[in-house]
Protein backbone atom coordinates (compact mmCIF):
# COMPACT_ATOMS: atom_id res chain seq x y z
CA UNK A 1 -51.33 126.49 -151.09
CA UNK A 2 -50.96 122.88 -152.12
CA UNK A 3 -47.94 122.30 -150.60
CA UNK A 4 -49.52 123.51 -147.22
CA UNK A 5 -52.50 121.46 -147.77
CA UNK A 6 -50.16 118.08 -148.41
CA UNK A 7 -48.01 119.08 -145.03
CA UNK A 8 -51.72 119.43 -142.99
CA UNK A 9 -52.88 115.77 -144.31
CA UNK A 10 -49.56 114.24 -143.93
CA UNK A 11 -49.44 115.95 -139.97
CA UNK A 12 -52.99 115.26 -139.41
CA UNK A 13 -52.35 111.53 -140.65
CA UNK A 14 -49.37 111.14 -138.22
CA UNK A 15 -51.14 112.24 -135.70
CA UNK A 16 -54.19 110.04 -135.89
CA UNK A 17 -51.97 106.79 -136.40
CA UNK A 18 -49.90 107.61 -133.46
CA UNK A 19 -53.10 108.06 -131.46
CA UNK A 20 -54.55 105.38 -132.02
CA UNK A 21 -51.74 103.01 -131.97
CA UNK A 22 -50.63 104.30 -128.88
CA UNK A 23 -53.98 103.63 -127.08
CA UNK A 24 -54.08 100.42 -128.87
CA UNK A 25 -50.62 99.82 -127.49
CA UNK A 26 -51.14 100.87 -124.04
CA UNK A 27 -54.48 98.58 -123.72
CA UNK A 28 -52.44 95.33 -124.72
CA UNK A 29 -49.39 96.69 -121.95
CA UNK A 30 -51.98 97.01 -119.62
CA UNK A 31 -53.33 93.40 -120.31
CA UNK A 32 -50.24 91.93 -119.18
CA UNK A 33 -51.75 92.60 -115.14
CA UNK A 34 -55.27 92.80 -116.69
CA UNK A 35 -57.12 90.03 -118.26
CA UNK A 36 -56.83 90.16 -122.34
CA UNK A 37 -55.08 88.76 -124.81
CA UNK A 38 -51.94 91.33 -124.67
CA UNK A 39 -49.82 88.54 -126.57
CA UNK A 40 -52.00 89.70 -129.51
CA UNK A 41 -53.20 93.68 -128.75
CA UNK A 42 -49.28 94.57 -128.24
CA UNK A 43 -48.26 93.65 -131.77
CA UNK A 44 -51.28 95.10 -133.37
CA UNK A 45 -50.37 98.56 -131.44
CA UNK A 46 -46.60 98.02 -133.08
CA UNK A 47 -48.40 97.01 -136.55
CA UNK A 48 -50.12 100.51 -136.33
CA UNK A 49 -47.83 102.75 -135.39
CA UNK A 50 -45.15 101.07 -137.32
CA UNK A 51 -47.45 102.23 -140.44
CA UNK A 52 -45.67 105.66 -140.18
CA UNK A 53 -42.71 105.41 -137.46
CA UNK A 54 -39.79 103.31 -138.04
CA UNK A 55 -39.05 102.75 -134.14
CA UNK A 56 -42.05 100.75 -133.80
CA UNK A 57 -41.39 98.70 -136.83
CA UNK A 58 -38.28 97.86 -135.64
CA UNK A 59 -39.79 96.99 -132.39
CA UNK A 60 -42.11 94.51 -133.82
CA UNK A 61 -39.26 93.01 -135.93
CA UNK A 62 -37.65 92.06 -132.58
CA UNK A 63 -40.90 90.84 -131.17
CA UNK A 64 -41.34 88.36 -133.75
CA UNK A 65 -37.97 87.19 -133.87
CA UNK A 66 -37.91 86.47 -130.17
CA UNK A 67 -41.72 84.92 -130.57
CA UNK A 68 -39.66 82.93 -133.27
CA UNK A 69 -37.02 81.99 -131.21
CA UNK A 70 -38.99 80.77 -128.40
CA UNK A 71 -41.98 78.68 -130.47
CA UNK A 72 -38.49 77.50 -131.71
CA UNK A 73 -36.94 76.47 -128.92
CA UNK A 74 -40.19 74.62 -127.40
CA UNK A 75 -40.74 72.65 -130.61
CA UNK A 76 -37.52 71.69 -130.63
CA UNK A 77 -37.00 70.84 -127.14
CA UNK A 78 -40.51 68.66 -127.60
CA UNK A 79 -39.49 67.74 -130.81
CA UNK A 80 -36.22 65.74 -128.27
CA UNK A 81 -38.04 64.31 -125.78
CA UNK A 82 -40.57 62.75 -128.24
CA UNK A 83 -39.37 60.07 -130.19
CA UNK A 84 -42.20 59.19 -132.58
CA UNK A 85 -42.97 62.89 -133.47
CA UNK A 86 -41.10 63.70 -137.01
């Protein structure tokens, strides 16, 4: 009975997180035509679902090392054509 009980939470739970990072997900994808802040919503939909599936962890993994690379590269390329900054 327990064991059915842990299998109902732990499928209910799944469900739930996926729902609602989904929809979170979708909103920030559909801020990239709409206005909204989709730089931000998109990552929090990863953040959630990546609470229980490992596909959307590694998904924001390579989000924020692109982000990385680009802030990166600007900073650097700024960094070059400014003499005085440090």
């Amino acid at each position: 009975m327990r064991s059915a009980m842990q299998m109902s939470y732990k499928l209910a739970r799944r469900l739930v997180i996926g729902f609602l990072g989904l929809t979170v997900l979708l909103v920030g994808v559909a801020m990239i035509v709409l206005p909204g802040p989709a730089f931000i919503v998109i990552p929090v939909g990863l953040g959630i679902l990546g609470i229980e599936f490992t596909w959307a962890r590694r998904w924001l993994k390579t989000l924020k090392n692109r982000t990385e690379g680009v802030v990166e590269g600007l900073l650097g390329s700024s960094r070059r054509r400014d003499p005085g900054a440090q």
